[in-house]
PDB file of N, CA and C in Angstrom:
ATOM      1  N   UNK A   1      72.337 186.632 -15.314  1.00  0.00           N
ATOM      2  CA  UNK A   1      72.331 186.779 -16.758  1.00  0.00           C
ATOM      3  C   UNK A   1      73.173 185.668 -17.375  1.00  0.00           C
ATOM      4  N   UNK A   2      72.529 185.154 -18.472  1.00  0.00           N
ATOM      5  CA  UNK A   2      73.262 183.930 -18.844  1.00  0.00           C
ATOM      6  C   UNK A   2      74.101 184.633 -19.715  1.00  0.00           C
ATOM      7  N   UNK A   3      75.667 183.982 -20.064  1.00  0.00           N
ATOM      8  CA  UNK A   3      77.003 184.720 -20.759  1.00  0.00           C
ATOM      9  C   UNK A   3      76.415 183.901 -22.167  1.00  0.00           C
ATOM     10  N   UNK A   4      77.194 183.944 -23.230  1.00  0.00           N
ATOM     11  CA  UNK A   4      77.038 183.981 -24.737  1.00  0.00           C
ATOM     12  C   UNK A   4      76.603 182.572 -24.809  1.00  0.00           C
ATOM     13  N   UNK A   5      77.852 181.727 -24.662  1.00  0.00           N
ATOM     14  CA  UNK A   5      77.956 180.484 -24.542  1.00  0.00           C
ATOM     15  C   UNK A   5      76.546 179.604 -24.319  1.00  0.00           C
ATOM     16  N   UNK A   6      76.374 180.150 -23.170  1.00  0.00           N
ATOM     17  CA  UNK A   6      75.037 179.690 -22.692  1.00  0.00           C
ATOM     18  C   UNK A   6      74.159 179.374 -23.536  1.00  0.00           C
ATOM     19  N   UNK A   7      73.735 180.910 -23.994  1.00  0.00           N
ATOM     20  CA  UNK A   7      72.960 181.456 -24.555  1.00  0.00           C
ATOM     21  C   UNK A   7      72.474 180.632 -26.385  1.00  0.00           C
ATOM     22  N   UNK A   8      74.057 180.359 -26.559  1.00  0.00           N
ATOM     23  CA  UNK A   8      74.206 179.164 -27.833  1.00  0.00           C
ATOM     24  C   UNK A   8      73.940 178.063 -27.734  1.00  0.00           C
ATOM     25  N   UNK A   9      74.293 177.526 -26.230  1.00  0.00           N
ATOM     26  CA  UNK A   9      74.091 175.929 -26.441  1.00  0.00           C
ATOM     27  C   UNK A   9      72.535 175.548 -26.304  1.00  0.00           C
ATOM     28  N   UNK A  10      71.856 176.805 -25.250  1.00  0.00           N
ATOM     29  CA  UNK A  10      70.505 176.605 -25.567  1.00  0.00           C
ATOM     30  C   UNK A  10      69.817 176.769 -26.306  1.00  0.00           C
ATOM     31  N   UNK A  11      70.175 177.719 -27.668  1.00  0.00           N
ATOM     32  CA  UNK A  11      69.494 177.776 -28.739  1.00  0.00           C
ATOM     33  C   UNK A  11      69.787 176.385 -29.626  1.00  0.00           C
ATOM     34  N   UNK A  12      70.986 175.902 -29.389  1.00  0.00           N
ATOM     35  CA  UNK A  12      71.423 174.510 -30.379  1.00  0.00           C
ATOM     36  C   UNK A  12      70.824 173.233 -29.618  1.00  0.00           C
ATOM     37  N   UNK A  13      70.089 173.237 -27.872  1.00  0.00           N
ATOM     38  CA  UNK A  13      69.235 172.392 -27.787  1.00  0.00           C
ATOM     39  C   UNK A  13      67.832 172.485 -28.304  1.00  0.00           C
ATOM     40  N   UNK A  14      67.313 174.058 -27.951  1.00  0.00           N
ATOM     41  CA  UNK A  14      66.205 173.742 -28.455  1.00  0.00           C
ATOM     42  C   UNK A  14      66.015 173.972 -30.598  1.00  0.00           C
ATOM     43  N   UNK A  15      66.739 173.369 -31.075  1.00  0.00           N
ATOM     44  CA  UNK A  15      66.789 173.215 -32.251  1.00  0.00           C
ATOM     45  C   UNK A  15      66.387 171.979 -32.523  1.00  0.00           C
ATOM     46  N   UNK A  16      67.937 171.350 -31.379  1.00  0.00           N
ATOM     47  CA  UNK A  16      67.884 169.734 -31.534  1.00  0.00           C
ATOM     48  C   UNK A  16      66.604 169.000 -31.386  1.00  0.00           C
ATOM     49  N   UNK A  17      65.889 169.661 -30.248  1.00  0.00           N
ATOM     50  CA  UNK A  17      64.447 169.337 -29.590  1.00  0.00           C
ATOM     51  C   UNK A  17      63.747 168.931 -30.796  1.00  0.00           C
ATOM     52  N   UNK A  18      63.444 170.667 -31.444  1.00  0.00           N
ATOM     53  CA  UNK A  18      62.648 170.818 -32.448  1.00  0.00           C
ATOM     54  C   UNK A  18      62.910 169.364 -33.291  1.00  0.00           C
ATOM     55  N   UNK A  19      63.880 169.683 -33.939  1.00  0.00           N
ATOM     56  CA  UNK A  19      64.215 168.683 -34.840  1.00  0.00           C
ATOM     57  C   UNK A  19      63.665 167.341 -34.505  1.00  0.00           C
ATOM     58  N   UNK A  20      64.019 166.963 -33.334  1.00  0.00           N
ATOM     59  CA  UNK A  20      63.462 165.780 -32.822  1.00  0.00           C
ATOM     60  C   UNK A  20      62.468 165.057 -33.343  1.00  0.00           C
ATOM     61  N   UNK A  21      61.610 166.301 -31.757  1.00  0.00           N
ATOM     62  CA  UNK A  21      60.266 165.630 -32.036  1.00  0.00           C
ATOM     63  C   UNK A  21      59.623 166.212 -33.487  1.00  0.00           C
ATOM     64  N   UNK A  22      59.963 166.321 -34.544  1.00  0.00           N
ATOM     65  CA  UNK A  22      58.813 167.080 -35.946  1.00  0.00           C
ATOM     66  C   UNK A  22      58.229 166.347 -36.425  1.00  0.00           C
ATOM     67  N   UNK A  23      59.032 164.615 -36.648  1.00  0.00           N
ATOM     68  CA  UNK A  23      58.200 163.850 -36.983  1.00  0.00           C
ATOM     69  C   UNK A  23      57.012 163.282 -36.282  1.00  0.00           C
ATOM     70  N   UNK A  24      57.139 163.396 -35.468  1.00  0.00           N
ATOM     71  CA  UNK A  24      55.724 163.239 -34.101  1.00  0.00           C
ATOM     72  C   UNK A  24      54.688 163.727 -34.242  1.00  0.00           C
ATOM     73  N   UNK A  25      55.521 165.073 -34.280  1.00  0.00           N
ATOM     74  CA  UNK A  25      54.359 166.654 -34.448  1.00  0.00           C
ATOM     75  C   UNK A  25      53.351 166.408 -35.847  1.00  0.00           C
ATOM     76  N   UNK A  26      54.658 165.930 -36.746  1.00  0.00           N
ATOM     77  CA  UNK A  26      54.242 166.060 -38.071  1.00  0.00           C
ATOM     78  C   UNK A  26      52.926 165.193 -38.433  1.00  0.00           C
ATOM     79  N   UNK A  27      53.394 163.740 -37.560  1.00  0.00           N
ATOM     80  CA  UNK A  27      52.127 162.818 -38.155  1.00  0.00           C
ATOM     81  C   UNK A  27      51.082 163.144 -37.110  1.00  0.00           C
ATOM     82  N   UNK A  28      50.953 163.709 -36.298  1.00  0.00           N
ATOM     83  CA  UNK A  28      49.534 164.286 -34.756  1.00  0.00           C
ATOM     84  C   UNK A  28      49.131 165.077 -36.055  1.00  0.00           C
ATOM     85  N   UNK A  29      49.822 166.043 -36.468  1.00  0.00           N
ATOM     86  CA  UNK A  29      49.087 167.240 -37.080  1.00  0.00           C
ATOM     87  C   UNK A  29      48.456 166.397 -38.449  1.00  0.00           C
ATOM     88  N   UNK A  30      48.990 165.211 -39.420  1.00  0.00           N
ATOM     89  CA  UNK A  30      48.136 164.791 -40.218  1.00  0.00           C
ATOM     90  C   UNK A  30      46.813 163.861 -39.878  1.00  0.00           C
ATOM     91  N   UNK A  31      47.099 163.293 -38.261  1.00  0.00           N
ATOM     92  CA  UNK A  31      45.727 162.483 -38.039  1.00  0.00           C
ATOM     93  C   UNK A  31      44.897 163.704 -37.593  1.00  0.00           C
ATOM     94  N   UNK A  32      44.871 164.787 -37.028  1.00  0.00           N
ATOM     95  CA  UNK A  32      44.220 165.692 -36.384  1.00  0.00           C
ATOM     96  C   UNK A  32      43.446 166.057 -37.996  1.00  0.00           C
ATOM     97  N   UNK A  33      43.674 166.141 -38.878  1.00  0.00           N
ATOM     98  CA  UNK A  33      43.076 166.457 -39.956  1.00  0.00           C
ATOM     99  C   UNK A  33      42.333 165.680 -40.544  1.00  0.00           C
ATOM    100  N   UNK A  34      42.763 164.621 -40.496  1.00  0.00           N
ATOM    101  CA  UNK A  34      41.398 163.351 -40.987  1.00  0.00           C
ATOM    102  C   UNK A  34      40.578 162.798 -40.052  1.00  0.00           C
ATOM    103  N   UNK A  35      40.908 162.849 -38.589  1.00  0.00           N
ATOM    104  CA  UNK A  35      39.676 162.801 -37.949  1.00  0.00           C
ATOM    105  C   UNK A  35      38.332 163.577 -38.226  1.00  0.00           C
ATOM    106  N   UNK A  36      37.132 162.443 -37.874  1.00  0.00           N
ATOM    107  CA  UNK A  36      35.679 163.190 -38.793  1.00  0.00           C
ATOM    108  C   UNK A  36      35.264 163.846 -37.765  1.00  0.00           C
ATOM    109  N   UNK A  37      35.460 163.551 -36.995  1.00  0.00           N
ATOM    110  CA  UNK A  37      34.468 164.495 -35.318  1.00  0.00           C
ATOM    111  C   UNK A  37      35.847 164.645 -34.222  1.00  0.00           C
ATOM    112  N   UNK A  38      35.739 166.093 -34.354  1.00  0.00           N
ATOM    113  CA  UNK A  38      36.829 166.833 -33.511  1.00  0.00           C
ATOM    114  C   UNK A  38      35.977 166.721 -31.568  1.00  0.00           C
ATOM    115  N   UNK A  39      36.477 166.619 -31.024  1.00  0.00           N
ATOM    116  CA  UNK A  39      36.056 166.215 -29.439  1.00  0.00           C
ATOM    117  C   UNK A  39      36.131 167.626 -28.867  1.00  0.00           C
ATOM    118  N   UNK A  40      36.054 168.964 -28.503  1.00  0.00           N
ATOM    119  CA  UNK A  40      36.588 170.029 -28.191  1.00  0.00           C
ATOM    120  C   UNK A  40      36.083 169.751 -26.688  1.00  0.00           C
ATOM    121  N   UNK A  41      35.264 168.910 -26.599  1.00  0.00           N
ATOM    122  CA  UNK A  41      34.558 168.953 -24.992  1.00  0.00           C
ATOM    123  C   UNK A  41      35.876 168.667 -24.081  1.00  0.00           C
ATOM    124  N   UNK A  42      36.830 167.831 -24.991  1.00  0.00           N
ATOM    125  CA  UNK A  42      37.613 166.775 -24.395  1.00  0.00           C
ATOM    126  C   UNK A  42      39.089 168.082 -23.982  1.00  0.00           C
ATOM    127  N   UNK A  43      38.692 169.294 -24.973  1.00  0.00           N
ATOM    128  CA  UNK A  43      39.804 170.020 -25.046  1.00  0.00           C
ATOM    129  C   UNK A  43      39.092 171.248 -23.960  1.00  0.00           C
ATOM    130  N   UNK A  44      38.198 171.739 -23.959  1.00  0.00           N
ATOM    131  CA  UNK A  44      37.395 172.973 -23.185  1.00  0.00           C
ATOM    132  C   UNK A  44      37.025 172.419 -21.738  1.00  0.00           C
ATOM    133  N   UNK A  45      36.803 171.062 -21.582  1.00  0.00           N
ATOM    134  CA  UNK A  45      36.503 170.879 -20.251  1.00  0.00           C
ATOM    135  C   UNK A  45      37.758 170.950 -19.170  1.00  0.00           C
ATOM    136  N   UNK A  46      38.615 170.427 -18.933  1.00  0.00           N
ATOM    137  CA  UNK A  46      39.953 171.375 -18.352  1.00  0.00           C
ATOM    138  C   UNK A  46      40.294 171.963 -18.469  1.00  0.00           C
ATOM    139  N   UNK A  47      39.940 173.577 -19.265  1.00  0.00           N
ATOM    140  CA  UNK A  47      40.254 174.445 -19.512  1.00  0.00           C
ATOM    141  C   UNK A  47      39.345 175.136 -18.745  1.00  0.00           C
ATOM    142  N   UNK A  48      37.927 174.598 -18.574  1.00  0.00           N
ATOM    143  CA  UNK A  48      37.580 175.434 -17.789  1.00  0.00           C
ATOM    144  C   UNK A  48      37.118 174.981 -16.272  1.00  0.00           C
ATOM    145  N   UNK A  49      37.659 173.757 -16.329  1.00  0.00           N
ATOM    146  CA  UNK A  49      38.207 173.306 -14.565  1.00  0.00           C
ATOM    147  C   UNK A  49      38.927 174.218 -14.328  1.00  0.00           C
ATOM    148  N   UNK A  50      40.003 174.658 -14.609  1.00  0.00           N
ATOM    149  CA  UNK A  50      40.956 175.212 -14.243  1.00  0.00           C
ATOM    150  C   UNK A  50      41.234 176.848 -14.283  1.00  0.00           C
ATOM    151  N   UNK A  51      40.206 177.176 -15.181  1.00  0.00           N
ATOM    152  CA  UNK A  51      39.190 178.914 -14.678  1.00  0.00           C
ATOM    153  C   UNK A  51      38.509 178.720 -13.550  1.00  0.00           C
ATOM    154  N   UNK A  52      37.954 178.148 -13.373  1.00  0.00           N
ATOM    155  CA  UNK A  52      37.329 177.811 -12.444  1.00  0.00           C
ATOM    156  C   UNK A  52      37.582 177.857 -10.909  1.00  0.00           C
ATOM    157  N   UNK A  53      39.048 177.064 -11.247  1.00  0.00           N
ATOM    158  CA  UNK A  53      39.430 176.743  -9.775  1.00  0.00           C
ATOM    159  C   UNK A  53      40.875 177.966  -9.237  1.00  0.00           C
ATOM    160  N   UNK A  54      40.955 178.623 -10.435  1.00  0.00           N
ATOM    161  CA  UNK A  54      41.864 179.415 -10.367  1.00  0.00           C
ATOM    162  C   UNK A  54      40.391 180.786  -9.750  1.00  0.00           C
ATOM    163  N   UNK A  55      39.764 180.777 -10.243  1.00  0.00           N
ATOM    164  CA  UNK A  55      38.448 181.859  -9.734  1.00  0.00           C
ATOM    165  C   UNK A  55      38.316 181.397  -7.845  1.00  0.00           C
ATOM    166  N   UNK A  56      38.049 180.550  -8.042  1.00  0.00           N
ATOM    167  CA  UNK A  56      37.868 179.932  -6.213  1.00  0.00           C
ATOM    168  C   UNK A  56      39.179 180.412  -5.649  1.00  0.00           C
ATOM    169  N   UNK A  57      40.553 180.338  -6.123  1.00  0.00           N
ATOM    170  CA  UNK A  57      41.731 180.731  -5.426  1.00  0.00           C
ATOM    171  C   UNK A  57      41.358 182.112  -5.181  1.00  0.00           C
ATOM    172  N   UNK A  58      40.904 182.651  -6.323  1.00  0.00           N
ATOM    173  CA  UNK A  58      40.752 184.473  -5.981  1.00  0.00           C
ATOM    174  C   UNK A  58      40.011 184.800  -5.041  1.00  0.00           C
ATOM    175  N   UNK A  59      39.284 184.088  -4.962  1.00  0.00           N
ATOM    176  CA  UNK A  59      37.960 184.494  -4.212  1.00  0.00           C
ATOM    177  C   UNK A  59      37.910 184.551  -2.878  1.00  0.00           C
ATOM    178  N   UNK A  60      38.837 183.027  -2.491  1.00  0.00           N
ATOM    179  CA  UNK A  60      39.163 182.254  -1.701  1.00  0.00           C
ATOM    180  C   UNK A  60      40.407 183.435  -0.864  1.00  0.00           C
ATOM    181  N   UNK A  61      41.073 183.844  -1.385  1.00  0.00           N
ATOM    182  CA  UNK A  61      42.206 184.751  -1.148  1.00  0.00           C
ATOM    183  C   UNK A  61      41.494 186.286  -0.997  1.00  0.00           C
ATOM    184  N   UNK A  62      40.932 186.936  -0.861  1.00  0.00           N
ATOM    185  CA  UNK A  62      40.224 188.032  -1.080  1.00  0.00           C
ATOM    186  C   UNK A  62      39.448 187.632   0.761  1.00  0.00           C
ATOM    187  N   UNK A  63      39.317 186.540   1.374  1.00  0.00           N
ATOM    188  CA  UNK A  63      38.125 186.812   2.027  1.00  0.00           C
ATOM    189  C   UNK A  63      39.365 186.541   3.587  1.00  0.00           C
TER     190      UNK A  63
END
């Protein structure tokens, strides 16, 4: 169990984090909006490699 201390300095890193990167975040999230053709193939196709291959582990493990 992490004691108090801990518990603070990791909330005051991941602040710092935040803080960080927002401007990053900030301008991804304004080009993501003016792009005219969203790619989802580019976003769904490793997503479902990886159903996929997580399905073969099951399967694979079962026999």
């Amino acid at each position: 169990m992490m004691t108090t201390w801990e518990q603070v300095l990791l909330g005051i890193v991941a602040l710092a984090l935040a803080f960080f990167f927002w401007p990053g975040v900030k301008a991804s999230l304004e080009r993501s909006r003016q792009a005219e053709q969203r790619d989802w193939l580019a976003v769904l196709l490793p997503i479902g490699a990886v159903v996929l291959f997580v399905i073969l582990l099951v399967v694979m493990a079962r026999s």
